[in-house]
Protein backbone atom coordinates (compact mmCIF):
# COMPACT_ATOMS: atom_id res chain seq x y z
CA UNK A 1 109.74 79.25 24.18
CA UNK A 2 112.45 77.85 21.82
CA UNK A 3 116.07 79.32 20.98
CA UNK A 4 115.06 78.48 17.27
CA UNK A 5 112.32 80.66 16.56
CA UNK A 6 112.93 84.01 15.79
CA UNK A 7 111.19 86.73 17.32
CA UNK A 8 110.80 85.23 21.06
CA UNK A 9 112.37 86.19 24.36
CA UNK A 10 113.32 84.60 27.40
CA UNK A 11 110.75 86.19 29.91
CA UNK A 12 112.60 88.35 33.09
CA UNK A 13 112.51 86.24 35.74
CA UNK A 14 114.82 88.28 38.46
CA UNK A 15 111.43 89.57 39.86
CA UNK A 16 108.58 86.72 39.95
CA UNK A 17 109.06 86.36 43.85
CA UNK A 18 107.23 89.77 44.64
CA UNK A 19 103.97 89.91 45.71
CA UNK A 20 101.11 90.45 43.49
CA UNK A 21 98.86 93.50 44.05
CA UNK A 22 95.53 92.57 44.80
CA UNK A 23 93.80 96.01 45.04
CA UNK A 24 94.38 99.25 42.14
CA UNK A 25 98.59 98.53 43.10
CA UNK A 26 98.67 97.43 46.76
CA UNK A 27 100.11 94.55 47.66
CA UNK A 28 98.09 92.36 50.41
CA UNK A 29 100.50 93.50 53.43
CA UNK A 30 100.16 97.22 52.57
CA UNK A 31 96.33 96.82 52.24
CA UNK A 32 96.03 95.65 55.53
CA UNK A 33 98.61 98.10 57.02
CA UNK A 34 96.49 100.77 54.74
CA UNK A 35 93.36 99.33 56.17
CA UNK A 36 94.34 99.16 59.82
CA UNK A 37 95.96 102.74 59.94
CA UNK A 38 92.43 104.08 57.64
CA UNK A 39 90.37 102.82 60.38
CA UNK A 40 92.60 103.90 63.48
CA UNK A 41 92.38 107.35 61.80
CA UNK A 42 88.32 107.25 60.77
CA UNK A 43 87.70 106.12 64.50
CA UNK A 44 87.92 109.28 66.33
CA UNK A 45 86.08 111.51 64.11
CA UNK A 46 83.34 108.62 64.00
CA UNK A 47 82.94 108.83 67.44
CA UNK A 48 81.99 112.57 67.37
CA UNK A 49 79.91 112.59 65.12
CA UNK A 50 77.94 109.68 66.28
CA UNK A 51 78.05 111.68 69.77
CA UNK A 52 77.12 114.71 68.13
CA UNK A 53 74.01 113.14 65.97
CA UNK A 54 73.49 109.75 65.76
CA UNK A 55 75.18 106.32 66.35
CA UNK A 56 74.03 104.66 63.24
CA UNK A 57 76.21 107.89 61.37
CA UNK A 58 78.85 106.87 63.88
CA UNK A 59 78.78 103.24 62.44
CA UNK A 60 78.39 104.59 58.74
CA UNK A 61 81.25 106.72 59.25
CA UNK A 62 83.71 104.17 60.60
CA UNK A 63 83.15 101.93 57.85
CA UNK A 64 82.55 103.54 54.92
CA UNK A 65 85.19 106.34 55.49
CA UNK A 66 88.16 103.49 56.03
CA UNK A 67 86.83 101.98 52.19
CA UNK A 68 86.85 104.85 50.83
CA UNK A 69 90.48 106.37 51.97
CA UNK A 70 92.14 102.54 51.65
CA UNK A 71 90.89 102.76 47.44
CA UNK A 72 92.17 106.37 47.22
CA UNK A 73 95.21 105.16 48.85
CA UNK A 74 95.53 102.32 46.49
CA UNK A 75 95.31 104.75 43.47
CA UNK A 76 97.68 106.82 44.79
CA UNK A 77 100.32 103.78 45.06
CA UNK A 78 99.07 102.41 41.90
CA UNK A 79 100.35 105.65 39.95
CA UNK A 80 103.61 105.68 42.32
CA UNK A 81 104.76 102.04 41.63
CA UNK A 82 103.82 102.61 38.25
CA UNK A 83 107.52 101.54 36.03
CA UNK A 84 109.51 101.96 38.56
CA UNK A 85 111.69 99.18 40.04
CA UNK A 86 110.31 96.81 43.40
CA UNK A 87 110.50 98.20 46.71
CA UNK A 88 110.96 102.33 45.00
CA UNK A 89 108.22 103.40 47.13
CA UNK A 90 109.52 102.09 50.19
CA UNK A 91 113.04 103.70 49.57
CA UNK A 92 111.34 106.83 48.88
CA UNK A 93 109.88 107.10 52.35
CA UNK A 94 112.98 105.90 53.87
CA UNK A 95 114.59 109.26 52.29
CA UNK A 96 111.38 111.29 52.66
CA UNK A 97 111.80 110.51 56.36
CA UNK A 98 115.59 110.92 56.55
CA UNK A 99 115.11 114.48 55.03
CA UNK A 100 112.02 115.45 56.94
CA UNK A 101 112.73 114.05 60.64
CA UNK A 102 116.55 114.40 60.64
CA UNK A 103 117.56 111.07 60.25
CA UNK A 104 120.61 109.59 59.27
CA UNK A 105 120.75 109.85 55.61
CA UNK A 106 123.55 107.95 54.02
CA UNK A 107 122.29 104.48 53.84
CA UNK A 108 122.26 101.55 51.57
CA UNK A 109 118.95 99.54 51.53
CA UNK A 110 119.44 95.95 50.78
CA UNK A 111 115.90 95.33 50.84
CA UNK A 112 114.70 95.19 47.12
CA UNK A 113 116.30 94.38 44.19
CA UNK A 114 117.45 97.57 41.66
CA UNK A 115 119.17 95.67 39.37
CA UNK A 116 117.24 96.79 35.60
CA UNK A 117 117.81 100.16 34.38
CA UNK A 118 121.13 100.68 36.82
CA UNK A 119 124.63 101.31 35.10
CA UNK A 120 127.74 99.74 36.77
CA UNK A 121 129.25 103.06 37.12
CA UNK A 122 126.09 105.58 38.72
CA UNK A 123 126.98 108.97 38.66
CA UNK A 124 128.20 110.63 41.13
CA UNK A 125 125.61 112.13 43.65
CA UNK A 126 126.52 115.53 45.33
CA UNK A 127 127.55 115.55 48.25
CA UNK A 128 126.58 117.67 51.07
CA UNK A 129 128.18 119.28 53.89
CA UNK A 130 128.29 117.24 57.56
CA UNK A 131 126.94 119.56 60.00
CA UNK A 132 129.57 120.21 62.84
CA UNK A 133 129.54 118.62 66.00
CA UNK A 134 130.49 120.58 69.16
């Protein structure tokens, strides 16, 4: 791309060191964390039911299930990551968690890079009682 013709752009580079998604929006390391926890949680209820009828349903169960709940999972991060900056999903469960399971909430994650779409000065955010101690 040249200065001197009108009409082109520099391409934004700030974010060509993330990784790629290989699969409907996951990334390789979440497939295989979404792949490992699928089949974890496919194992048990595989096991009954291959008890309960058949073993060859147990086997059909523990592998198709696992497929089937890792591309559901990948559509589901697909339309989360979907223009919205790198690493938003992970800060989202960070708060989800922090909200849910009483964890410390005031934290900044250094993580990912939010700097597109950010103003210098960020409104301010409301802030919230501190419970009392004692």
């Amino acid at each position: 791309m040249s200065d001197n013709q009108p009409g082109t752009h520099a391409p934004l580079v700030d974010r060509t060191n993330g990784a790629p998604p290989i699969l409907r929006g996951l990334t390789s390391s979440e497939m295989f964390w979404a792949a490992g926890l699928a089949f974890v949680a496919w194992l048990p209820p595989g096991i009954l039911i291959g008890h309960k009828l058949h073993p060859v349903v147990a086997v059909l169960v523990c592998g198709a299930m696992p497929i089937v709940t890792v591309y559901l999972l990948a559509g589901w991060f697909q339309r989360l990551k979907r223009d919205r900056p790198q690493g938003y999903h992970v800060l989202l469960a960070k708060r989800m968690a922090a909200r849910h399971f009483a964890l410390p909430d005031r934290f900044i994650d250094l993580s990912s890079l939010w700097d597109l779409g950010r103003s210098l000065h960020p409104a301010p955010s409301p802030r919230r009682p501190r419970p009392k101690q004692g």
